[in-house]
PDB file of N, CA and C in Angstrom:
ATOM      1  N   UNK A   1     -33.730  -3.990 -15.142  1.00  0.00           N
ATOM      2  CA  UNK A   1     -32.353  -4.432 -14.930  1.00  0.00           C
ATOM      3  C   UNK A   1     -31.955  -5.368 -16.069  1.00  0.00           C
ATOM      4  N   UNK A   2     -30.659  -5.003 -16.339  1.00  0.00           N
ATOM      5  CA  UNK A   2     -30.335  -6.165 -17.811  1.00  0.00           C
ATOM      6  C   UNK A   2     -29.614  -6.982 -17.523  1.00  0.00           C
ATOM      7  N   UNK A   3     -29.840  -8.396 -17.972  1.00  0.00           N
ATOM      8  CA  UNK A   3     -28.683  -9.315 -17.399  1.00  0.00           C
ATOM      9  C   UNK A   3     -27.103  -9.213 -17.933  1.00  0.00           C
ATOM     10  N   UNK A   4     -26.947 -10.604 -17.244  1.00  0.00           N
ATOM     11  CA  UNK A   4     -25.129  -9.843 -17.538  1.00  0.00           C
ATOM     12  C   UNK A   4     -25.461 -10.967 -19.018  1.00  0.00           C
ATOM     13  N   UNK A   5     -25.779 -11.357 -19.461  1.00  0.00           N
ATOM     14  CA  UNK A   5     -25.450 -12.141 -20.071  1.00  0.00           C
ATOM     15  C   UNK A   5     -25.510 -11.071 -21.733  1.00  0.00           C
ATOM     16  N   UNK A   6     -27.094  -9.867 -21.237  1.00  0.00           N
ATOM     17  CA  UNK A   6     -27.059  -8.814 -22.243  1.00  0.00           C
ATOM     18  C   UNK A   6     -25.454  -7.725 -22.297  1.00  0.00           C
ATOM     19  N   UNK A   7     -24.951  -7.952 -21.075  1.00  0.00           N
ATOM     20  CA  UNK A   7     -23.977  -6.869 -20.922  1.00  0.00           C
ATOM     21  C   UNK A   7     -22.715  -7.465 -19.940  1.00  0.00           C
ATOM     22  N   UNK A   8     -21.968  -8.922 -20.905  1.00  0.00           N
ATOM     23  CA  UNK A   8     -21.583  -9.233 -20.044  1.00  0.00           C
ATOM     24  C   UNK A   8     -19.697  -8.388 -19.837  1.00  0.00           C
ATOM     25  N   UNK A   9     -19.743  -7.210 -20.065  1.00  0.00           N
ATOM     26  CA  UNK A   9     -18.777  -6.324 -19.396  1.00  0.00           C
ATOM     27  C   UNK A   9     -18.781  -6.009 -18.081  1.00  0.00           C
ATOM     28  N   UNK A  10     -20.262  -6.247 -17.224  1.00  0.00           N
ATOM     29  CA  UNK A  10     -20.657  -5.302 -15.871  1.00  0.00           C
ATOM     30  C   UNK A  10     -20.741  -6.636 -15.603  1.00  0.00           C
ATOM     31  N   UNK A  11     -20.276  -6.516 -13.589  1.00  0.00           N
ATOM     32  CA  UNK A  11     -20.671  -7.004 -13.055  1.00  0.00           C
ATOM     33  C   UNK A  11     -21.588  -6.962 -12.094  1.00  0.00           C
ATOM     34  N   UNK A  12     -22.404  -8.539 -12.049  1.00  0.00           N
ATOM     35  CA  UNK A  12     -23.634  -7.955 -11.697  1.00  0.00           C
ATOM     36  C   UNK A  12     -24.224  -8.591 -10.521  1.00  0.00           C
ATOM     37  N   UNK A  13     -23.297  -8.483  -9.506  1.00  0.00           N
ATOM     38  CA  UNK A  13     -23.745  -8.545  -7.912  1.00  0.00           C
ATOM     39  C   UNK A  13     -24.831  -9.435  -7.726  1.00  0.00           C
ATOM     40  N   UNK A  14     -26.109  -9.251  -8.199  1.00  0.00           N
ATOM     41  CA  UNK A  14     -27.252  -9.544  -8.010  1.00  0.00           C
ATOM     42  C   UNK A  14     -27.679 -11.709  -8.596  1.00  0.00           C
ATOM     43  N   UNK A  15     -26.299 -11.504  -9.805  1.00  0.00           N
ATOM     44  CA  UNK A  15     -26.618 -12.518 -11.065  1.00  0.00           C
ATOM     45  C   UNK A  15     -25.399 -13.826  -9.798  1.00  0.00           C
ATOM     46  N   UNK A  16     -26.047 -14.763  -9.481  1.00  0.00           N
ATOM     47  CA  UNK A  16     -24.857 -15.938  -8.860  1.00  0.00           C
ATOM     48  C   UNK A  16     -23.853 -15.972 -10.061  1.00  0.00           C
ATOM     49  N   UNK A  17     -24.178 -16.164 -11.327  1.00  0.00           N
ATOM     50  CA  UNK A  17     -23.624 -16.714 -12.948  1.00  0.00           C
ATOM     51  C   UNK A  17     -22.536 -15.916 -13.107  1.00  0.00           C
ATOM     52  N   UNK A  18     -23.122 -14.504 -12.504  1.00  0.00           N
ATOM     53  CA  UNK A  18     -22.139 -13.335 -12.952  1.00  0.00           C
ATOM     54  C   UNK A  18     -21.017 -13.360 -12.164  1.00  0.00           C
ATOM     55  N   UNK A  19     -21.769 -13.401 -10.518  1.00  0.00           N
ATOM     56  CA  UNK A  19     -19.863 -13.216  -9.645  1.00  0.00           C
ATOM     57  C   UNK A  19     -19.297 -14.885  -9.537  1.00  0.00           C
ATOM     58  N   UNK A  20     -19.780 -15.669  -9.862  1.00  0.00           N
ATOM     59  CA  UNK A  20     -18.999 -16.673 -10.505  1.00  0.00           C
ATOM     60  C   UNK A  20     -17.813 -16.718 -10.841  1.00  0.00           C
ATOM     61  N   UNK A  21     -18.679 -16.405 -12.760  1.00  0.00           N
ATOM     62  CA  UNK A  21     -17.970 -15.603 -13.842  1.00  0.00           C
ATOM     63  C   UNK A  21     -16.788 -15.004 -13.307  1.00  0.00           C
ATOM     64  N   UNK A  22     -16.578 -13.722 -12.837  1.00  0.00           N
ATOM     65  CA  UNK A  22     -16.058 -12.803 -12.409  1.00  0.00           C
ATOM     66  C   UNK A  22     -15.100 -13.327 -11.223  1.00  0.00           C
ATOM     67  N   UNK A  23     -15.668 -14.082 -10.559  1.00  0.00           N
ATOM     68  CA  UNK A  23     -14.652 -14.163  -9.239  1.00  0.00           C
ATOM     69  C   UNK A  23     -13.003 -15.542  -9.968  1.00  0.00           C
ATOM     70  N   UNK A  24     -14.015 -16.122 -10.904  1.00  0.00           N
ATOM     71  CA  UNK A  24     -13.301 -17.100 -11.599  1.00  0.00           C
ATOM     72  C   UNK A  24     -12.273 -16.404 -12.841  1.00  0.00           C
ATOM     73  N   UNK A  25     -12.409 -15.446 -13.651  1.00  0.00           N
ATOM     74  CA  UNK A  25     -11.604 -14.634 -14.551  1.00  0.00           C
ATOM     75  C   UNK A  25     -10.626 -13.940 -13.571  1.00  0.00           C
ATOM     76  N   UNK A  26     -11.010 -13.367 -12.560  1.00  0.00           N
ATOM     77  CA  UNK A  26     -10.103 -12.150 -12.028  1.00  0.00           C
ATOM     78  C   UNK A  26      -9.457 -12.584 -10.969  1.00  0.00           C
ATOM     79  N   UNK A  27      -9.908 -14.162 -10.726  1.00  0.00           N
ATOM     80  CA  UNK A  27      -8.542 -14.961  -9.769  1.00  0.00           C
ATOM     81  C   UNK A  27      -9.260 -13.933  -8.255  1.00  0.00           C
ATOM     82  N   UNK A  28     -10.045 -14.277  -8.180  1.00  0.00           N
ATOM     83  CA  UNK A  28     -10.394 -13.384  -7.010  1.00  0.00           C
ATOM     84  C   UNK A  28     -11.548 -13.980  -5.796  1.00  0.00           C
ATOM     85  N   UNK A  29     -11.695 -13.488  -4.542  1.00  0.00           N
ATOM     86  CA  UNK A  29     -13.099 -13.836  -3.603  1.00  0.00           C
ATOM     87  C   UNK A  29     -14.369 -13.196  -4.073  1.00  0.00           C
ATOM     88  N   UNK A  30     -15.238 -13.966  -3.669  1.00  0.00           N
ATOM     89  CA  UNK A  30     -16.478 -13.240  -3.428  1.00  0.00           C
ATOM     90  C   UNK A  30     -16.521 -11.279  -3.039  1.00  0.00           C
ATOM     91  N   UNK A  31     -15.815 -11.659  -2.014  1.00  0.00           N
ATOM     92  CA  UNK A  31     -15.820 -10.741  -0.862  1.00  0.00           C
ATOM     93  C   UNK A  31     -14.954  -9.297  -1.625  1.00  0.00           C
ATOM     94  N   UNK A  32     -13.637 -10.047  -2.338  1.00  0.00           N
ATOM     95  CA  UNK A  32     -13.133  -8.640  -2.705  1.00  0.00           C
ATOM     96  C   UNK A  32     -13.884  -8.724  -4.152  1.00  0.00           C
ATOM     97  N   UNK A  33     -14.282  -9.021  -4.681  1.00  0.00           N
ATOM     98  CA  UNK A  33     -15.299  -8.747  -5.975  1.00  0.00           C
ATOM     99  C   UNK A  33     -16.277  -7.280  -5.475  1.00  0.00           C
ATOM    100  N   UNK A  34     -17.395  -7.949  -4.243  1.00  0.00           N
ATOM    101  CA  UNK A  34     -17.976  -7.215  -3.718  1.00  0.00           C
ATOM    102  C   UNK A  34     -17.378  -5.844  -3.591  1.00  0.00           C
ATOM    103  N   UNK A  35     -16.521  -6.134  -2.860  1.00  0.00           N
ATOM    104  CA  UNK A  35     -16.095  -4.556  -2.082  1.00  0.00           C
ATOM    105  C   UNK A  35     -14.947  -3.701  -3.142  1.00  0.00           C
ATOM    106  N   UNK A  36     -14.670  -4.323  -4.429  1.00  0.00           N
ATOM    107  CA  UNK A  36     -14.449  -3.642  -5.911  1.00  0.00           C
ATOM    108  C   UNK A  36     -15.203  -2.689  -6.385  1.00  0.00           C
ATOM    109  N   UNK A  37     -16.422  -3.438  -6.815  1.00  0.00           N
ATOM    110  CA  UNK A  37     -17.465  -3.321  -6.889  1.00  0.00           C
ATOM    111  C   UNK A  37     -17.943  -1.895  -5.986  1.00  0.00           C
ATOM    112  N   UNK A  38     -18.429  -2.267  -5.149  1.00  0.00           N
ATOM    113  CA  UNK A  38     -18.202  -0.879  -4.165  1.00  0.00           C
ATOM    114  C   UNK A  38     -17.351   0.289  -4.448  1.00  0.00           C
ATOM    115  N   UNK A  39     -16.257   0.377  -4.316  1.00  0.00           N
ATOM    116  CA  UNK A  39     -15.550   1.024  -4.814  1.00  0.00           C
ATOM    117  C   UNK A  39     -15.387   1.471  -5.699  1.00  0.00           C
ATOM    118  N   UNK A  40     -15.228   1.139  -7.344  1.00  0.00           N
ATOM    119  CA  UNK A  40     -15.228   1.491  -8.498  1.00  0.00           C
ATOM    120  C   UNK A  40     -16.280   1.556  -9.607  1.00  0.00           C
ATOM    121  N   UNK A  41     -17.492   0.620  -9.127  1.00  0.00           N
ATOM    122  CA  UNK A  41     -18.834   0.333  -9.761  1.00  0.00           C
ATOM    123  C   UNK A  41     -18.950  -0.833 -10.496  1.00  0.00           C
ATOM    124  N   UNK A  42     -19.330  -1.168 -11.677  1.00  0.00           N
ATOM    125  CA  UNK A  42     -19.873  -2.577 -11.736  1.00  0.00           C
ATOM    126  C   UNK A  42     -18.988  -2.213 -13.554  1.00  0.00           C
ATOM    127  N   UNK A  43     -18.847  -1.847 -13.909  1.00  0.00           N
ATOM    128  CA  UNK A  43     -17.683  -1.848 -15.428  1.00  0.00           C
ATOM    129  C   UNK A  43     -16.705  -3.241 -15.340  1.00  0.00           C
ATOM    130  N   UNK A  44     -16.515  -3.799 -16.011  1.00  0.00           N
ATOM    131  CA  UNK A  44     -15.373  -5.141 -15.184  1.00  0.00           C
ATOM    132  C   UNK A  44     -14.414  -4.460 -15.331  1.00  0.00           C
ATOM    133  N   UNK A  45     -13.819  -3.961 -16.164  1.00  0.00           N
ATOM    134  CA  UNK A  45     -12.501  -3.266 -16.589  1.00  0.00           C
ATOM    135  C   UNK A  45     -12.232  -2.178 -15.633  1.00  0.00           C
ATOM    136  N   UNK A  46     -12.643  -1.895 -14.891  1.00  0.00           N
ATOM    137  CA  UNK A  46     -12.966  -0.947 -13.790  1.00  0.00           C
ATOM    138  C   UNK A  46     -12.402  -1.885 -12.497  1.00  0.00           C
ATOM    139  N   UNK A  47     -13.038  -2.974 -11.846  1.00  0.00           N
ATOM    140  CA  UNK A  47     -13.161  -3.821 -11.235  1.00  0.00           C
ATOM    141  C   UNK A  47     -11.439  -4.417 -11.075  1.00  0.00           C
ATOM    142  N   UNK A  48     -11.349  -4.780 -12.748  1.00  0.00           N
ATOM    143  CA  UNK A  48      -9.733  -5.359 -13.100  1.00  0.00           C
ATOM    144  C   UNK A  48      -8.922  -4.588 -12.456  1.00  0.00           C
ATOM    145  N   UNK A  49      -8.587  -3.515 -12.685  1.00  0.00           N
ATOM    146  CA  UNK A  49      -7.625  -2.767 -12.611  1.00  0.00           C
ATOM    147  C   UNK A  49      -7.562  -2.501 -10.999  1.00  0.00           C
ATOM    148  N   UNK A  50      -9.059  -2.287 -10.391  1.00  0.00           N
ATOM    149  CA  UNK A  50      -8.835  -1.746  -8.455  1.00  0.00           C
ATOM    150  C   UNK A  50      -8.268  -3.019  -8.386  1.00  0.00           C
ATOM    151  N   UNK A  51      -8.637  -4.379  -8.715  1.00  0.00           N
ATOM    152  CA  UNK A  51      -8.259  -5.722  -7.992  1.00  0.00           C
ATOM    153  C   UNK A  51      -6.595  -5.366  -8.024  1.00  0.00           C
ATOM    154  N   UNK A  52      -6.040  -5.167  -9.332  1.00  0.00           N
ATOM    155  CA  UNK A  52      -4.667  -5.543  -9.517  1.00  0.00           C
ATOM    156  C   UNK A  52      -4.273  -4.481  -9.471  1.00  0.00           C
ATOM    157  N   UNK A  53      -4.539  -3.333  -8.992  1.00  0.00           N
ATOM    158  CA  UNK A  53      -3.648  -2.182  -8.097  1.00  0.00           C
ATOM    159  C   UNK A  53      -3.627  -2.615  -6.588  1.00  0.00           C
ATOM    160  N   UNK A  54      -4.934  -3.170  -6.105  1.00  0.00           N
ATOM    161  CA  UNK A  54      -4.693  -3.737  -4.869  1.00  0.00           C
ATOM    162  C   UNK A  54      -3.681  -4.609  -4.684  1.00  0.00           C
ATOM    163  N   UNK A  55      -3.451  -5.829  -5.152  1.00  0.00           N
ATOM    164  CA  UNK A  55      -2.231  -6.597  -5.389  1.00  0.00           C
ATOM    165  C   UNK A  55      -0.692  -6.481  -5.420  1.00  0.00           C
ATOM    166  N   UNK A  56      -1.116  -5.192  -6.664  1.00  0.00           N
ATOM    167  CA  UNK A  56       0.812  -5.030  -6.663  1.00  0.00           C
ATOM    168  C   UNK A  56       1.010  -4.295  -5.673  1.00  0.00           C
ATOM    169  N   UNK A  57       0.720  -3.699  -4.697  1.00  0.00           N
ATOM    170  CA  UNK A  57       0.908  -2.688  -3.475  1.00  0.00           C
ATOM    171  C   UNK A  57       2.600  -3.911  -2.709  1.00  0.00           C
ATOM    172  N   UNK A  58       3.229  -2.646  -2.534  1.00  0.00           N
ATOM    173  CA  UNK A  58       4.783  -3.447  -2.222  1.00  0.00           C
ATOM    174  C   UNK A  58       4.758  -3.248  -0.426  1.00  0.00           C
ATOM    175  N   UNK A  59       5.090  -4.392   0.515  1.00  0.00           N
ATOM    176  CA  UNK A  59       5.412  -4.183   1.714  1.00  0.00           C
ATOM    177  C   UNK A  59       5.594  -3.075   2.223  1.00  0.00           C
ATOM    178  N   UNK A  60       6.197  -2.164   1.766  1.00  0.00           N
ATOM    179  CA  UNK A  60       6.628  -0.742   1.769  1.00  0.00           C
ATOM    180  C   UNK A  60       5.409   0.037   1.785  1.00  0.00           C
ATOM    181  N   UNK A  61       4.765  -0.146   1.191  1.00  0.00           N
ATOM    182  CA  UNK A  61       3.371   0.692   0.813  1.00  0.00           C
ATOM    183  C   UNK A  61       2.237   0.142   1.918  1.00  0.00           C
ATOM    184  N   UNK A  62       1.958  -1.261   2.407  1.00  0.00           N
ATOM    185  CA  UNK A  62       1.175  -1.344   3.294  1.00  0.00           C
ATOM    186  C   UNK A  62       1.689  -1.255   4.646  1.00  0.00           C
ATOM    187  N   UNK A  63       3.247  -0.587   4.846  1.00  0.00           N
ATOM    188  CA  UNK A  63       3.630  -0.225   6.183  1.00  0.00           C
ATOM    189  C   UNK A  63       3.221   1.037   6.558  1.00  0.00           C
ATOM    190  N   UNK A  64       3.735   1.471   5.344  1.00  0.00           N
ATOM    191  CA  UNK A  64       3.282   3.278   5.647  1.00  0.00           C
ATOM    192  C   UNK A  64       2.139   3.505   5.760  1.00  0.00           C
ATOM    193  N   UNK A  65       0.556   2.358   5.613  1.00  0.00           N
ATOM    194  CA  UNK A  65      -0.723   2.577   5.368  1.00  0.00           C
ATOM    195  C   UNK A  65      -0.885   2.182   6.736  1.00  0.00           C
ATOM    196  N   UNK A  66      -0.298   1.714   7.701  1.00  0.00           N
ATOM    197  CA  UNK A  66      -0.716   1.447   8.864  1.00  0.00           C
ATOM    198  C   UNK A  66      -0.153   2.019  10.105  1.00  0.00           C
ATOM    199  N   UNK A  67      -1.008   2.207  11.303  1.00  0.00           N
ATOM    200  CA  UNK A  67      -0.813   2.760  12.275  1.00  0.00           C
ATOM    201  C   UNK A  67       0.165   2.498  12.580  1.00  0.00           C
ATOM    202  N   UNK A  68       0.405   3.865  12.967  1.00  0.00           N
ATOM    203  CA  UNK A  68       1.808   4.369  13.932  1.00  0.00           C
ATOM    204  C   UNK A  68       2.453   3.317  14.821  1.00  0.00           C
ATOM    205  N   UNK A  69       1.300   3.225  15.676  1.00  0.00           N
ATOM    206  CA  UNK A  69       1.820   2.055  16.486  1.00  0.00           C
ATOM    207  C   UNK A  69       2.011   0.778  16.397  1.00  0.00           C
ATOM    208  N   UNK A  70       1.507   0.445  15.048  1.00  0.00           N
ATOM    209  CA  UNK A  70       1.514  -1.154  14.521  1.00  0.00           C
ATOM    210  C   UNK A  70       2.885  -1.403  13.799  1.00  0.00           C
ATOM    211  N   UNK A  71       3.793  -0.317  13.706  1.00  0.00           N
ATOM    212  CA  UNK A  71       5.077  -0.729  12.726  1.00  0.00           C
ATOM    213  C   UNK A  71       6.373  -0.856  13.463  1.00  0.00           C
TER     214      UNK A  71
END
């Protein structure tokens, strides 16, 4: 395994230094780092972009994402 410090583009779940790093650049939690991560894989630039597509999502867009009966 290589550290982030060899590759510090990836994030690296495993490194405290790294989701630090990462949670501190991308204005972000632990938690949605993690579950980025999950989602898109460990590339940061990868990571960037799910965070801040998650974000700009407009009221409009998380109505229609939710149950029928919740709107």
């Amino acid at each position: 395994m290589q550290s982030s410090a060899g590759k510090p583009d990836l994030v690296n779940l495993d490194d405290p230094d790294s989701v630090a790093r990462w949670v501190r650049e991308l204005d972000t939690t632990e938690s949605q780092l993690r579950d980025a991560v999950a989602q898109v894989g460990t590339k940061g630039a990868d990571v960037e972009m799910h965070l801040k597509g998650a974000r700009s999502s407009t009221n409009e867009d998380r109505m229609n994402q939710a149950p029928a009966g919740s709107r």
